[in-house]
N, C-alpha and C. Protein backbone atom coordinates (compact mmCIF):
# COMPACT_ATOMS: atom_id res chain seq x y z
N UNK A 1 35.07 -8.21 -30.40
CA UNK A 1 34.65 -9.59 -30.24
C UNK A 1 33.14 -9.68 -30.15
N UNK A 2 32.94 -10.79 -30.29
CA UNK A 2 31.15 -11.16 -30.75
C UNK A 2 31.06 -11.63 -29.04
N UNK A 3 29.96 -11.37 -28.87
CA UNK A 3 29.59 -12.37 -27.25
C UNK A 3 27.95 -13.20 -28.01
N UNK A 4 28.15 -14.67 -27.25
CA UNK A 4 27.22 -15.16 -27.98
C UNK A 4 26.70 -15.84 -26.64
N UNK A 5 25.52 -15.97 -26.73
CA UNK A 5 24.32 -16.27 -25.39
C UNK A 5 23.84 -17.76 -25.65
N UNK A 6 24.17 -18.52 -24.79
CA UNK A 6 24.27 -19.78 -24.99
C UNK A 6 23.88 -20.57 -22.99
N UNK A 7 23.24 -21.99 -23.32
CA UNK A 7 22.88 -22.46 -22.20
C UNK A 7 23.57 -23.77 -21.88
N UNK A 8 23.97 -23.84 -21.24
CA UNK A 8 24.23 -25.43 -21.34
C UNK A 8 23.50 -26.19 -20.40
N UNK A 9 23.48 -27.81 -20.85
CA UNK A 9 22.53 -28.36 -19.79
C UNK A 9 23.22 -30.03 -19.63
N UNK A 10 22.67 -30.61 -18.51
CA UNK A 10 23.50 -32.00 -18.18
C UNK A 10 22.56 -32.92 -19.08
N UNK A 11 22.58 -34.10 -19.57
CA UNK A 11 21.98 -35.22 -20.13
C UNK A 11 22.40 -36.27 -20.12
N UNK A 12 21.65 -37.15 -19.80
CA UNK A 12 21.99 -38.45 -19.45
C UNK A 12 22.33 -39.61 -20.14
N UNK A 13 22.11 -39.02 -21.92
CA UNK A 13 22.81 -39.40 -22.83
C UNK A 13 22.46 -38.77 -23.87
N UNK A 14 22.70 -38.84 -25.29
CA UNK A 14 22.45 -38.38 -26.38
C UNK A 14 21.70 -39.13 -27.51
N UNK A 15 20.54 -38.26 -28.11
CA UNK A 15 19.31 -38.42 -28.86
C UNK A 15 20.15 -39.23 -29.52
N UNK A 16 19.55 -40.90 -30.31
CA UNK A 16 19.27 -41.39 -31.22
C UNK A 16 19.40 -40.47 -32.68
N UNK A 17 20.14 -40.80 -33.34
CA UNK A 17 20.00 -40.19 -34.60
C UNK A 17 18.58 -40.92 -35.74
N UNK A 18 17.88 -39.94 -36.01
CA UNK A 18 16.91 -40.46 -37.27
C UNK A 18 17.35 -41.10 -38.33
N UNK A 19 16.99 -42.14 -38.64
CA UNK A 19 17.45 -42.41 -39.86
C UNK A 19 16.52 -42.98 -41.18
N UNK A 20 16.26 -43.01 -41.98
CA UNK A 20 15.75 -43.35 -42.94
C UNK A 20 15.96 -44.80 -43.40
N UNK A 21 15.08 -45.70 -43.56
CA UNK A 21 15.00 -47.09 -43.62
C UNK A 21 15.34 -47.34 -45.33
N UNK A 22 16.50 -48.19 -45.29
CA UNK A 22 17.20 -47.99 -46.43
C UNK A 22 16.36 -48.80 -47.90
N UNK A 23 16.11 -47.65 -48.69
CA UNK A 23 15.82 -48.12 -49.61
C UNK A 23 16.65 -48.99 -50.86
N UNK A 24 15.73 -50.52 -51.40
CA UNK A 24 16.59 -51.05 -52.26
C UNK A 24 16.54 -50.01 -53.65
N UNK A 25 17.75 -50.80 -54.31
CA UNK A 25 17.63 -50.33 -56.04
C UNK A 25 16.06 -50.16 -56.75
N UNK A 26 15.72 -49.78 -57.94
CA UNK A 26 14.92 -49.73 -58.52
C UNK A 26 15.05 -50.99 -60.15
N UNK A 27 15.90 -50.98 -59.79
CA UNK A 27 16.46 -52.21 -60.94
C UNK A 27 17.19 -53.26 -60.20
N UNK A 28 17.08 -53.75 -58.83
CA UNK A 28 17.21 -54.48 -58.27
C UNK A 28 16.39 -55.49 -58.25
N UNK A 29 14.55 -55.62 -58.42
CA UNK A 29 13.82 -56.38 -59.02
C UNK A 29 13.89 -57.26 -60.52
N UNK A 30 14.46 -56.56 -61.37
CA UNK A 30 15.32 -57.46 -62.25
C UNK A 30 16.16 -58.20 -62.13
N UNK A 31 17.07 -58.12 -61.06
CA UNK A 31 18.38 -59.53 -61.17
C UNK A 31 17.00 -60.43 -59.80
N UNK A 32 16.83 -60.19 -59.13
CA UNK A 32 15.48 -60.95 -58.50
C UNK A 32 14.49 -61.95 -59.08
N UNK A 33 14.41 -61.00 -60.41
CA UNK A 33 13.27 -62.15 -61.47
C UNK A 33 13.87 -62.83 -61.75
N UNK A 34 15.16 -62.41 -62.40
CA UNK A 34 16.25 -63.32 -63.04
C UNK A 34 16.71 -64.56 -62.09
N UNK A 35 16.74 -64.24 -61.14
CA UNK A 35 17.50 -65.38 -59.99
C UNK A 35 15.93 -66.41 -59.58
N UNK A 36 15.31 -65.93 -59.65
CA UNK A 36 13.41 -66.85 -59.31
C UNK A 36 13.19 -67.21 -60.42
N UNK A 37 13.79 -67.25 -61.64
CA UNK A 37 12.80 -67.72 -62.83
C UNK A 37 13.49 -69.21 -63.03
N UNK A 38 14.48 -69.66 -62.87
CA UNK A 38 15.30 -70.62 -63.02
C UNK A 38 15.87 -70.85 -64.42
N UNK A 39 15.66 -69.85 -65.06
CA UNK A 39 16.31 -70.00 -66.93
C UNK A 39 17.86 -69.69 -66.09
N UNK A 40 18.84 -70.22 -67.25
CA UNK A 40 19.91 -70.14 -67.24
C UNK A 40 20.72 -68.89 -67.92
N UNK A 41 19.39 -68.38 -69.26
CA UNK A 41 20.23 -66.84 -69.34
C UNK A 41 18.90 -66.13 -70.44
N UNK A 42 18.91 -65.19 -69.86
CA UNK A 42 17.66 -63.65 -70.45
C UNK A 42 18.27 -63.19 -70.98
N UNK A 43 17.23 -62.33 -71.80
CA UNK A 43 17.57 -60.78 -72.26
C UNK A 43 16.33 -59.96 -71.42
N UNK A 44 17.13 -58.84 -71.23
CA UNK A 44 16.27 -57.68 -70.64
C UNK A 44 15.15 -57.12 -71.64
N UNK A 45 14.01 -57.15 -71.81
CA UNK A 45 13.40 -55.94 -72.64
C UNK A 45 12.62 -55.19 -71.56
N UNK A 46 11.81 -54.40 -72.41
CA UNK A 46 11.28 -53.35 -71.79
C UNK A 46 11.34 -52.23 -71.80
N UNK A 47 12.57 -51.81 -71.69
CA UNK A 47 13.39 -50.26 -70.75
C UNK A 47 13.94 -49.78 -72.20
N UNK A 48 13.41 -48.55 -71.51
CA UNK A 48 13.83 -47.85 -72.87
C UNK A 48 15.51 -47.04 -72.55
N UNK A 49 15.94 -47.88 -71.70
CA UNK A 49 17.15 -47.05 -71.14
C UNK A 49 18.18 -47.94 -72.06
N UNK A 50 19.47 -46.86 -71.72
CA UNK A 50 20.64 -47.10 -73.08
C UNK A 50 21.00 -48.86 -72.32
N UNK A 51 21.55 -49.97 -73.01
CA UNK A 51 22.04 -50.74 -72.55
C UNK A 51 22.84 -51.14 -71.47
N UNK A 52 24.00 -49.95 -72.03
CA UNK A 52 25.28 -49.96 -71.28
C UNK A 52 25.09 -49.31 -69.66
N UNK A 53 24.14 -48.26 -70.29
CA UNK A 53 23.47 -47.71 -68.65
C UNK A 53 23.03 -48.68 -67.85
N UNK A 54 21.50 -49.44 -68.42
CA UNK A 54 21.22 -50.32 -67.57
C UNK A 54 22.70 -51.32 -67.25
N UNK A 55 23.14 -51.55 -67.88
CA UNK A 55 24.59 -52.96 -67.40
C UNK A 55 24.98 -52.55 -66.07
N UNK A 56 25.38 -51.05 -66.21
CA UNK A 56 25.75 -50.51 -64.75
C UNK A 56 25.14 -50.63 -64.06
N UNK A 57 23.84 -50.24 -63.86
CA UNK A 57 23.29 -49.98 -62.77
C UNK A 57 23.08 -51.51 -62.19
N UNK A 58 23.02 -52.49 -63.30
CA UNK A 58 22.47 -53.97 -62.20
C UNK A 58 23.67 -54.14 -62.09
N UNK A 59 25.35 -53.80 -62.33
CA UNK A 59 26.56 -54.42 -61.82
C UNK A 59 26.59 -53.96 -60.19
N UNK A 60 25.66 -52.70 -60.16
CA UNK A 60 25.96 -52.03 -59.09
C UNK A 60 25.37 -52.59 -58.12
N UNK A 61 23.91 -52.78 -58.37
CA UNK A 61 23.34 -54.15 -57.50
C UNK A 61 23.52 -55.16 -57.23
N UNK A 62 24.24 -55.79 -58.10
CA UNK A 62 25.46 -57.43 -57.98
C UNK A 62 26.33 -57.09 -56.85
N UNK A 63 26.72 -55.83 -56.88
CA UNK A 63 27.49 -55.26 -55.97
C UNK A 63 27.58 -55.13 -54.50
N UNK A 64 26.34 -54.52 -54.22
CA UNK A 64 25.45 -54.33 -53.32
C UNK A 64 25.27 -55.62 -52.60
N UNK A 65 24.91 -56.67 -53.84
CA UNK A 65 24.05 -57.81 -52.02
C UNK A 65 25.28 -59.24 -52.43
N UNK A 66 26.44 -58.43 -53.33
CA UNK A 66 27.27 -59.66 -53.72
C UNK A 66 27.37 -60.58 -54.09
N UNK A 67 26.52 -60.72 -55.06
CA UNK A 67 26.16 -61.90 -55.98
C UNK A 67 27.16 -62.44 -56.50
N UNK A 68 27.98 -63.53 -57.26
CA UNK A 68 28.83 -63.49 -57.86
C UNK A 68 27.92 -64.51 -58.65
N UNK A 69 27.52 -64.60 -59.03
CA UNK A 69 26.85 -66.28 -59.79
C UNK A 69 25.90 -65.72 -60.81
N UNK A 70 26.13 -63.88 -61.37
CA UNK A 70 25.12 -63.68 -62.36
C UNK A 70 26.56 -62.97 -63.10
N UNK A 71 26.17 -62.99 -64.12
CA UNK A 71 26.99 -62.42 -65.38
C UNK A 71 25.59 -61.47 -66.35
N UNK A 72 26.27 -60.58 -66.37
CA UNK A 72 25.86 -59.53 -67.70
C UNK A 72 26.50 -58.93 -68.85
N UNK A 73 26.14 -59.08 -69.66
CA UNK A 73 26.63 -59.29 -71.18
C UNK A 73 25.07 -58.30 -71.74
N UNK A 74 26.11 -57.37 -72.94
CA UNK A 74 25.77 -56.25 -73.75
C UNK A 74 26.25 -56.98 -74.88
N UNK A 75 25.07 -57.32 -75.58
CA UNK A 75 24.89 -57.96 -77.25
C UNK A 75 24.56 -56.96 -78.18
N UNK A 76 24.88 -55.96 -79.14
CA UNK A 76 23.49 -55.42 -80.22
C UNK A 76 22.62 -54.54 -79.52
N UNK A 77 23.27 -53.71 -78.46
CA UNK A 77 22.44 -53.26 -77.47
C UNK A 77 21.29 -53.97 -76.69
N UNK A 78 21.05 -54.99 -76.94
CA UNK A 78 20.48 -55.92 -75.88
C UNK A 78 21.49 -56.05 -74.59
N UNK A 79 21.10 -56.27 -73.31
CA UNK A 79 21.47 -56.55 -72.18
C UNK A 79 21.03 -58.27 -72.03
N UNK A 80 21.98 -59.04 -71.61
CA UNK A 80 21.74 -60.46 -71.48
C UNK A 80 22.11 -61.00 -69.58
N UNK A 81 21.34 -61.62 -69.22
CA UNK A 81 21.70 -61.87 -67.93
C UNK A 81 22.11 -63.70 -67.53
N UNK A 82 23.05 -64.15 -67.29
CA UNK A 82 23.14 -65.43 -67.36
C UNK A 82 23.57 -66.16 -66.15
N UNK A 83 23.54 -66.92 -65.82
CA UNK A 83 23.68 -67.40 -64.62
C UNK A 83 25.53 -68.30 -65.15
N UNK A 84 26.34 -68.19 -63.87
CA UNK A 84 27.48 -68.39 -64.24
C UNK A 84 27.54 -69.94 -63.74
């Protein structure tokens, strides 16, 4: 058998866990512009990322703060954002 050397001690409660202050999306500033600009429906340019990729990632942010009042639509590889 192993013997293992150990202390114990009384405390009057237990440390606070650290935590890291939660960062938003990075494509979360896009449905943001989209919702402040007051047009009724965009196209994304810019991003040189695949369409369907970006679609996900802002469904995922719709997700996140629960939007239901934006719609996204994949045209021709354009990404379209519309207000429902």
């Amino acid at each position: 058998m192993y013997d293992i050397n150990f202390n114990i001690q009384p405390v009057e409660e237990k440390v606070k866990r650290k935590t890291k202050p939660q960062q938003g999306s990075k494509y979360e500033p896009i449905i943001d512009a989209f919702l402040d600009s007051g047009h009724s429906l965009v196209r994304v340019e810019g991003t040189s990322l695949d369409a369907n990729y970006l679609r996900g990632q802002l469904m995922k942010v719709l997700g996140m703060k629960e939007i239901g009042l934006v719609k996204i639509s994949v045209r021709n590889k354009e990404v379209y954002l519309e207000k429902r």
